[in-house]
N, C-alpha and C. Protein backbone atom coordinates (compact mmCIF):
# COMPACT_ATOMS: atom_id res chain seq x y z
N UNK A 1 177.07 120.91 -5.90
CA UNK A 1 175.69 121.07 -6.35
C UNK A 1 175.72 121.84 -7.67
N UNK A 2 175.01 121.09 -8.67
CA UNK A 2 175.19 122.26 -10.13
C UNK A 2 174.30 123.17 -10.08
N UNK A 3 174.58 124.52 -10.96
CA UNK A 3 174.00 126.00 -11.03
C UNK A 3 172.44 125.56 -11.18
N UNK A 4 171.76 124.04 -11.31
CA UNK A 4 170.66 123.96 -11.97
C UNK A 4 169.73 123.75 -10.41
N UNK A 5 170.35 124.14 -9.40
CA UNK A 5 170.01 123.69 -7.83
C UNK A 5 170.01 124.98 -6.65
N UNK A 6 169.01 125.50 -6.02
CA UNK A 6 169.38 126.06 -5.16
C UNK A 6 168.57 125.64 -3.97
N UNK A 7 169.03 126.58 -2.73
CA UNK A 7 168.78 126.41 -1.25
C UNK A 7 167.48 126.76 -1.17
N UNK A 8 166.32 126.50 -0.32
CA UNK A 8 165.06 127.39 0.00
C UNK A 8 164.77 127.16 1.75
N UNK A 9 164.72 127.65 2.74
CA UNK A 9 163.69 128.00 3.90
C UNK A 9 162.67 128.39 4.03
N UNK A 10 161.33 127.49 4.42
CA UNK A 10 160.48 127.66 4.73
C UNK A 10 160.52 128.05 6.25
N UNK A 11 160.70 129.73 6.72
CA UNK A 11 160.92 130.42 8.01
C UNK A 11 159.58 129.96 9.11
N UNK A 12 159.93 130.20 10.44
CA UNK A 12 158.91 129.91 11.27
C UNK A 12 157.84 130.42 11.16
N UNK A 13 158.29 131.59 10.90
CA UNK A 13 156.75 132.35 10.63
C UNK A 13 155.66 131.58 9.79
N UNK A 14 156.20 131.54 8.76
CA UNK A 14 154.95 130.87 7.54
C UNK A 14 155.17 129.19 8.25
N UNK A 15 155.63 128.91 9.01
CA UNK A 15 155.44 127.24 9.71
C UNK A 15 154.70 127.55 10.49
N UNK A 16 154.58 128.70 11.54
CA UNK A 16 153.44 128.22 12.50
C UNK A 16 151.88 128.60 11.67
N UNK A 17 151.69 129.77 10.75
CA UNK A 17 151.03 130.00 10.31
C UNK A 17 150.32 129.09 9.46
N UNK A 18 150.78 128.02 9.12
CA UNK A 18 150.19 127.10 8.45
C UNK A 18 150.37 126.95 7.08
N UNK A 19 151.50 127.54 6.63
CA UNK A 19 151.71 127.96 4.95
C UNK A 19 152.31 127.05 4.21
N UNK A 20 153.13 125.78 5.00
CA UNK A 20 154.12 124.65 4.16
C UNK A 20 153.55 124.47 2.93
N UNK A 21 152.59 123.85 2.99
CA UNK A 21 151.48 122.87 2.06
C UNK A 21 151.16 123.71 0.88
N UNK A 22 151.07 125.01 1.15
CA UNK A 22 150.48 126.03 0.11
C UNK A 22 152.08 126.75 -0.61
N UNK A 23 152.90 127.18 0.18
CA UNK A 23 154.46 127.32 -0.50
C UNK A 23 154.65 126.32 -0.97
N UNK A 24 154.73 125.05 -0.97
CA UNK A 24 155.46 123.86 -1.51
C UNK A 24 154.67 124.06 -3.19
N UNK A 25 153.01 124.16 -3.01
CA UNK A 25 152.54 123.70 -3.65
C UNK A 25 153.08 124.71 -4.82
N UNK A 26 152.75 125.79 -4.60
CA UNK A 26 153.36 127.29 -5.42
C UNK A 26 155.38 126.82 -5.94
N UNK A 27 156.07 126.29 -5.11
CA UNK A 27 157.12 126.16 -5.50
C UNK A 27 157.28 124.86 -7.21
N UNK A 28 156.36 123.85 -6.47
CA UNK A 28 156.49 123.16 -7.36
C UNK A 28 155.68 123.20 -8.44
N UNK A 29 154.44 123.90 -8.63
CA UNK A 29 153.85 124.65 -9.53
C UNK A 29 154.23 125.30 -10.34
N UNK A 30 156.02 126.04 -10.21
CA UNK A 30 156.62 126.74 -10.92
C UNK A 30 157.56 126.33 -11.33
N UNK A 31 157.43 124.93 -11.72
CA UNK A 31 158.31 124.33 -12.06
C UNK A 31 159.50 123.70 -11.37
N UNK A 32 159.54 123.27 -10.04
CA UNK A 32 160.77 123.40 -9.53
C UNK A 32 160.69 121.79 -8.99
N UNK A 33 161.31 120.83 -8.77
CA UNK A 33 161.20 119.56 -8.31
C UNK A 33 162.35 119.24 -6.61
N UNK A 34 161.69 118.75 -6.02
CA UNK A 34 162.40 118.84 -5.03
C UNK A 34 163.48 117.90 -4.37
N UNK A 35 164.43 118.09 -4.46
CA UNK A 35 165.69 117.18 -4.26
C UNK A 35 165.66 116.58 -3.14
N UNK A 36 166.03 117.21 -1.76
CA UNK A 36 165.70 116.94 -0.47
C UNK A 36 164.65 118.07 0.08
N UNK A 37 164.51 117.46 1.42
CA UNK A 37 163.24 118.07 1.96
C UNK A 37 163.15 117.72 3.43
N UNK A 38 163.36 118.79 4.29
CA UNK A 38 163.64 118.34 5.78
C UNK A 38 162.37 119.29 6.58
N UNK A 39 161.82 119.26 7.60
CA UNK A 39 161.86 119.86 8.46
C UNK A 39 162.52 119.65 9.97
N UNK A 40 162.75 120.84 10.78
CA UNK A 40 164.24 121.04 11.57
C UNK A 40 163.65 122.21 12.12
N UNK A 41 164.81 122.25 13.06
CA UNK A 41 164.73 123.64 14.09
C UNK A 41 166.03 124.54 14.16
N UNK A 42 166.18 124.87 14.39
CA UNK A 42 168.02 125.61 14.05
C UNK A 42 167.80 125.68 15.24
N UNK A 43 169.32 125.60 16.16
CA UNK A 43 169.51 125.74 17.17
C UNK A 43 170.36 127.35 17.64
N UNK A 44 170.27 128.08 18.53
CA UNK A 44 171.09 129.28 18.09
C UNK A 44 172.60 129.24 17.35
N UNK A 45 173.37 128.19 17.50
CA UNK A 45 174.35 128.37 17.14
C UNK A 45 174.21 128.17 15.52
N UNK A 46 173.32 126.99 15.41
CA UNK A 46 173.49 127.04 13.72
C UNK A 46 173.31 128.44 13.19
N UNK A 47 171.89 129.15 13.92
CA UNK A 47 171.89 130.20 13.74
C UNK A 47 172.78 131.27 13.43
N UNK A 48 173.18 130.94 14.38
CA UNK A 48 174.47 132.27 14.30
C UNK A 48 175.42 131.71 13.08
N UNK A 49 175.81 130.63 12.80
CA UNK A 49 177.02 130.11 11.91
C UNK A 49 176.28 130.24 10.07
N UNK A 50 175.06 130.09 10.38
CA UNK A 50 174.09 130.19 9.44
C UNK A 50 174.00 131.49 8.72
N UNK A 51 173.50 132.48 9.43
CA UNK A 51 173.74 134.11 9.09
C UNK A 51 174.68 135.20 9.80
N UNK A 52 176.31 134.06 9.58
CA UNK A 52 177.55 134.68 9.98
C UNK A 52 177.71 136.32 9.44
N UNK A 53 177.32 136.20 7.91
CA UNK A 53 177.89 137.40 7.13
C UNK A 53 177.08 138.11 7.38
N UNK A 54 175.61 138.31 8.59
CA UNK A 54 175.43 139.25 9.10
C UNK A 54 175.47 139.78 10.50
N UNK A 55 176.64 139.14 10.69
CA UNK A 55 176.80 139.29 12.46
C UNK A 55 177.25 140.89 12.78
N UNK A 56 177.82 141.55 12.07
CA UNK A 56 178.07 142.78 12.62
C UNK A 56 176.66 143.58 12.28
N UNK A 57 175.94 143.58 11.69
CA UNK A 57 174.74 143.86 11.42
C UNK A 57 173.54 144.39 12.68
N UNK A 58 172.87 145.51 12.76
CA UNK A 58 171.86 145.79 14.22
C UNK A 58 170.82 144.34 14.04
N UNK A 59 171.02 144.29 12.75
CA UNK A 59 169.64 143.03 12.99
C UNK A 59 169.76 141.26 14.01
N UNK A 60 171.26 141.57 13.93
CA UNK A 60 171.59 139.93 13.66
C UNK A 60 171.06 139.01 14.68
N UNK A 61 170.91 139.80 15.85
CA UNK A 61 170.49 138.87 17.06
C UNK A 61 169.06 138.78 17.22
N UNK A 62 168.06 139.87 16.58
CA UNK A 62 166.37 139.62 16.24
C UNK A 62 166.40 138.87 15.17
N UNK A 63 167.43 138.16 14.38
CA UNK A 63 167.49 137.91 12.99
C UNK A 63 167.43 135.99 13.87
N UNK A 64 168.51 135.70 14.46
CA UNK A 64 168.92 134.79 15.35
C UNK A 64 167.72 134.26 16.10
N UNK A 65 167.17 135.18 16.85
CA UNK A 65 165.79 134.57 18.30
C UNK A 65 164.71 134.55 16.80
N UNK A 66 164.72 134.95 15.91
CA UNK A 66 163.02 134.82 15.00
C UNK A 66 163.70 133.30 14.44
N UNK A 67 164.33 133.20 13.99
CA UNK A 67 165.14 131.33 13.16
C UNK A 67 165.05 130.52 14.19
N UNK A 68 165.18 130.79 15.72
CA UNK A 68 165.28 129.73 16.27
C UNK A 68 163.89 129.53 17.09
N UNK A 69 162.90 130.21 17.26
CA UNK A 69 161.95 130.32 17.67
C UNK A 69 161.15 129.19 17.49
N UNK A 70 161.22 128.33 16.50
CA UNK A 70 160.08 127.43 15.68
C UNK A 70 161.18 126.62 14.73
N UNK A 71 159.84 125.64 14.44
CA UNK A 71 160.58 124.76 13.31
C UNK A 71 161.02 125.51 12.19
N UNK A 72 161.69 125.12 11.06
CA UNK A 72 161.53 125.30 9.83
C UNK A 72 161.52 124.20 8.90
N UNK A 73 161.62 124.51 7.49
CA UNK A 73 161.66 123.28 6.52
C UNK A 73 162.69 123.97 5.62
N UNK A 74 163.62 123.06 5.81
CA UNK A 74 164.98 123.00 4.43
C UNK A 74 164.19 122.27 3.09
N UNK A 75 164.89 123.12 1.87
CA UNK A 75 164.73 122.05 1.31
C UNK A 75 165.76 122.47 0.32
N UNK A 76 165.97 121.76 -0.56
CA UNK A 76 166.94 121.77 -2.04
C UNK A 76 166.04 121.58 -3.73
N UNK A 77 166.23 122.82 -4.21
CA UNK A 77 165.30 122.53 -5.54
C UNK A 77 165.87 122.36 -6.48
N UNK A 78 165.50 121.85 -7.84
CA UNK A 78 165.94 121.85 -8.90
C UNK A 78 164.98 122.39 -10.02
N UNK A 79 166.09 123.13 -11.11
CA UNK A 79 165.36 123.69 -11.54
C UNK A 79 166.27 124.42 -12.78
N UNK A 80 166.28 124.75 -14.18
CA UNK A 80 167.25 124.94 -15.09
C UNK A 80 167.17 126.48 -14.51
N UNK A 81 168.04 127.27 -14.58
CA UNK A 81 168.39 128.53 -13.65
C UNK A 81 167.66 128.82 -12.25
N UNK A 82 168.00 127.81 -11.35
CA UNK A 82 167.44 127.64 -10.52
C UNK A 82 167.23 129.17 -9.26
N UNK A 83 168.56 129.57 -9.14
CA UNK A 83 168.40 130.60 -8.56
C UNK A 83 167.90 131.45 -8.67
N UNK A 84 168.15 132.29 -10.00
CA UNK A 84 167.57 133.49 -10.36
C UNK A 84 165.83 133.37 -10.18
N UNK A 85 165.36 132.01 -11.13
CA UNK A 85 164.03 131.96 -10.62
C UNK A 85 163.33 131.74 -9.18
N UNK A 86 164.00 131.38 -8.43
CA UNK A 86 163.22 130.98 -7.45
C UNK A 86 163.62 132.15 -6.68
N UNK A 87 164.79 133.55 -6.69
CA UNK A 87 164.56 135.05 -6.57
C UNK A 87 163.62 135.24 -6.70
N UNK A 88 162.91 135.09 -8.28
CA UNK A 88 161.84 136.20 -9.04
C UNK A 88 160.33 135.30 -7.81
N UNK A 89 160.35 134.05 -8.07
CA UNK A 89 159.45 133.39 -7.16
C UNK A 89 159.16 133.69 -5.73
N UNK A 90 160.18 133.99 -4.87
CA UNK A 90 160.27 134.58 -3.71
C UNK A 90 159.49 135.94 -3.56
N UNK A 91 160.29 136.76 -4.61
CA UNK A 91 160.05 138.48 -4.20
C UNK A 91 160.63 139.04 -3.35
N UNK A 92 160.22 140.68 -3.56
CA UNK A 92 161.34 141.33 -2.91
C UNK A 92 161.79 141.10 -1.19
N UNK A 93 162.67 141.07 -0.39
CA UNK A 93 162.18 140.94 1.07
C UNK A 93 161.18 142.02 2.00
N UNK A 94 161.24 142.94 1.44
CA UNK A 94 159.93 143.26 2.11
C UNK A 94 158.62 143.10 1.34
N UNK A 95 157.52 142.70 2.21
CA UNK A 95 156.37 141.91 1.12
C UNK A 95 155.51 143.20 0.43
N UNK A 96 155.95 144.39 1.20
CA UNK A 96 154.82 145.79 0.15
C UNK A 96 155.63 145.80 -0.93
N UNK A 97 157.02 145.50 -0.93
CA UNK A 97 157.49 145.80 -2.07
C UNK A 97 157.29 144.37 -3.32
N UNK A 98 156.85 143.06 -2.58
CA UNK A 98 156.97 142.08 -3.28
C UNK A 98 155.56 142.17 -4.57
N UNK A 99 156.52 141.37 -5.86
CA UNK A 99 155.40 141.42 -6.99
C UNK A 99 154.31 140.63 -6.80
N UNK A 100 152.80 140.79 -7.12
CA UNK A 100 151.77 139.97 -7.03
C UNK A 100 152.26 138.88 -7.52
N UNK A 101 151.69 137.80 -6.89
CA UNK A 101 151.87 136.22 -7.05
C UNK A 101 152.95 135.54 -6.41
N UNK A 102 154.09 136.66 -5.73
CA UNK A 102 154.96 136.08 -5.24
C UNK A 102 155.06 135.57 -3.69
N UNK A 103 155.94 134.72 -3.23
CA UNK A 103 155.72 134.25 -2.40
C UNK A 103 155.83 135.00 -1.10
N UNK A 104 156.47 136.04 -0.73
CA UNK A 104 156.50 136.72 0.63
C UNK A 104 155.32 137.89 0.16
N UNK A 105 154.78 137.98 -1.17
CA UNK A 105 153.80 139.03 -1.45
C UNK A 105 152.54 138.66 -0.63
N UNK A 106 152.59 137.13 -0.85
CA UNK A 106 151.12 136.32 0.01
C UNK A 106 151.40 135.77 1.17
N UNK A 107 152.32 135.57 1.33
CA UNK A 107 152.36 135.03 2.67
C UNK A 107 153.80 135.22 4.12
N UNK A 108 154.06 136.59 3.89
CA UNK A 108 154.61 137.57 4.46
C UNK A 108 154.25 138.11 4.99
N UNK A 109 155.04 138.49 6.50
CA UNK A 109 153.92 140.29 7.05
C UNK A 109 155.21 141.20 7.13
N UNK A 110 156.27 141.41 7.54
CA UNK A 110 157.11 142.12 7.27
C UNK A 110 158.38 142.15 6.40
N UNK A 111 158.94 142.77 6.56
CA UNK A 111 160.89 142.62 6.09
C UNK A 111 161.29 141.58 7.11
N UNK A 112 161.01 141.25 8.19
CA UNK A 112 162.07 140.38 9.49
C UNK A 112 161.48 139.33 9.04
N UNK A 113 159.90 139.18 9.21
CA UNK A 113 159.44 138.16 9.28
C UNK A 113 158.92 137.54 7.34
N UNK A 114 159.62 137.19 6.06
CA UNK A 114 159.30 137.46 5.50
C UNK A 114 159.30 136.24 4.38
N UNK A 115 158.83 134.99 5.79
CA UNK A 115 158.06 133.31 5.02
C UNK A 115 159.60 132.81 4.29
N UNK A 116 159.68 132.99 3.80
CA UNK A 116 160.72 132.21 2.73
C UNK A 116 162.59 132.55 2.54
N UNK A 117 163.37 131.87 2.84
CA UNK A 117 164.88 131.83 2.16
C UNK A 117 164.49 131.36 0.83
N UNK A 118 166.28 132.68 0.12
CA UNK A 118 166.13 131.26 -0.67
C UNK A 118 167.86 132.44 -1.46
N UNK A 119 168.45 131.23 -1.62
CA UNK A 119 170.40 131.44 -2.25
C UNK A 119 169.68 132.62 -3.14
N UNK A 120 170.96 133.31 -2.15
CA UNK A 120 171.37 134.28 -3.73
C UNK A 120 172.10 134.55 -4.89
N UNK A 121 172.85 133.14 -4.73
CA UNK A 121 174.08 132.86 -6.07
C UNK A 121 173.93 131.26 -5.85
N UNK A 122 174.71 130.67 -6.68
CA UNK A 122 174.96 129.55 -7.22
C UNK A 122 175.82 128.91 -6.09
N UNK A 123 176.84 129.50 -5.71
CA UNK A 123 177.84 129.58 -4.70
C UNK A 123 177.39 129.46 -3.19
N UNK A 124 176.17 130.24 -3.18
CA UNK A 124 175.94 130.10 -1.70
C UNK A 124 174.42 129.01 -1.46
N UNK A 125 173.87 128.64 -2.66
CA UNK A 125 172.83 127.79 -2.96
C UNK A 125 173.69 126.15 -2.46
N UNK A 126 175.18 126.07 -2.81
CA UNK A 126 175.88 124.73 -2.70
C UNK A 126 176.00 124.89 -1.22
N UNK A 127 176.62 125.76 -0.81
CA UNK A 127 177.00 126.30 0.80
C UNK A 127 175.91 125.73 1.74
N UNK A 128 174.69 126.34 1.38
CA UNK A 128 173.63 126.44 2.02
C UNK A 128 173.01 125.06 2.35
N UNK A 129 173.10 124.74 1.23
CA UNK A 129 172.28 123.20 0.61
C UNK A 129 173.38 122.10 1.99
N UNK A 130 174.40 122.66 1.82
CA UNK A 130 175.50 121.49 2.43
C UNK A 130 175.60 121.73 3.87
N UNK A 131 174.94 122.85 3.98
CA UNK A 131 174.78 123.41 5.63
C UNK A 131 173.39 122.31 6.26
N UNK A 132 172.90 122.59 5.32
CA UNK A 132 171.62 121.82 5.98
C UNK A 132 170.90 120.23 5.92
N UNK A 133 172.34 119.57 4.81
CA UNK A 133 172.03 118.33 4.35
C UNK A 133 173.33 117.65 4.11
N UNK A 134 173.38 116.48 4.31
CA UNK A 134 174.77 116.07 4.09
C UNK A 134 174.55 114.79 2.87
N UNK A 135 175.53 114.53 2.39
CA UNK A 135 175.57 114.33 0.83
C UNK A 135 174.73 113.15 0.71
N UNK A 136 174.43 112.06 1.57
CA UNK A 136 173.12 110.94 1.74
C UNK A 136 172.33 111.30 1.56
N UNK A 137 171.53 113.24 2.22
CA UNK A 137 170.32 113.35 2.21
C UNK A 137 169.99 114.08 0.62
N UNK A 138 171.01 114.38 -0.12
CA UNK A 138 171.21 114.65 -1.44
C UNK A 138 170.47 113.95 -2.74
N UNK A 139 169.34 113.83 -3.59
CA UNK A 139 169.37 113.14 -4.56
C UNK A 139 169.39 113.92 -5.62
């Protein structure tokens, strides 16, 4: 996947809440075009294989039952520095700390629960992307 591409999750939270339609719209509003586009459920294990590098972590298993709780929506964006912006687009993970206009700023309620993934390098944007799509569902 080139640096011009990263990963995004639309979390259960903002799925049961009703937020797809209004994140999508904000994502692609900011320029971003969407490569693939799934919605899915993680099962615990993806879960767990999913947010491996925080398994020793106190969070990992409230981190695990909140991902698998509900649907989510994968998707893959494009976008010329794709990552870094769709960081600044996201906001911080906790939403008091997130900047106005951003996406866990509006449609966030905590740090756990906090609407949106999204890669934090280039490296784990390909990882991610390939975790959740296989190279057919790719355009």
């Amino acid at each position: 996947m080139p640096s011009n591409r990263t990963f995004t999750m639309i979390k259960p939270d903002a799925v049961e809440n009703g937020y797809i339609g209004a994140i999508l719209t904000k994502i692609i509003a900011s320029g971003f075009r969407i490569v693939s586009m799934k919605m899915t459920q993680l099962s615990q294990r993806d879960a767990e294989l999913f947010y491996a590098i925080h398994k020793e972590r106190s969070f990992f298993n409230d981190l695990v039952s909140f991902m698998t709780r509900g649907p989510i929506v994968a998707a893959i964006l494009e976008k010329e520095n794709a990552v870094d912006d769709f960081r600044t687009l996201i906001g911080a993970t906790n939403p008091k700390e997130a900047a106005d206009g951003t996406l866990r700023k509006q449609f966030a309620s905590s740090v756990g629960e906090n609407a949106v993934h999204g890669s934090d390098s280039n490296e784990n944007a390909e990882i991610e992307g390939a975790f959740h799509f296989s190279g057919r569902e790719i355009f």
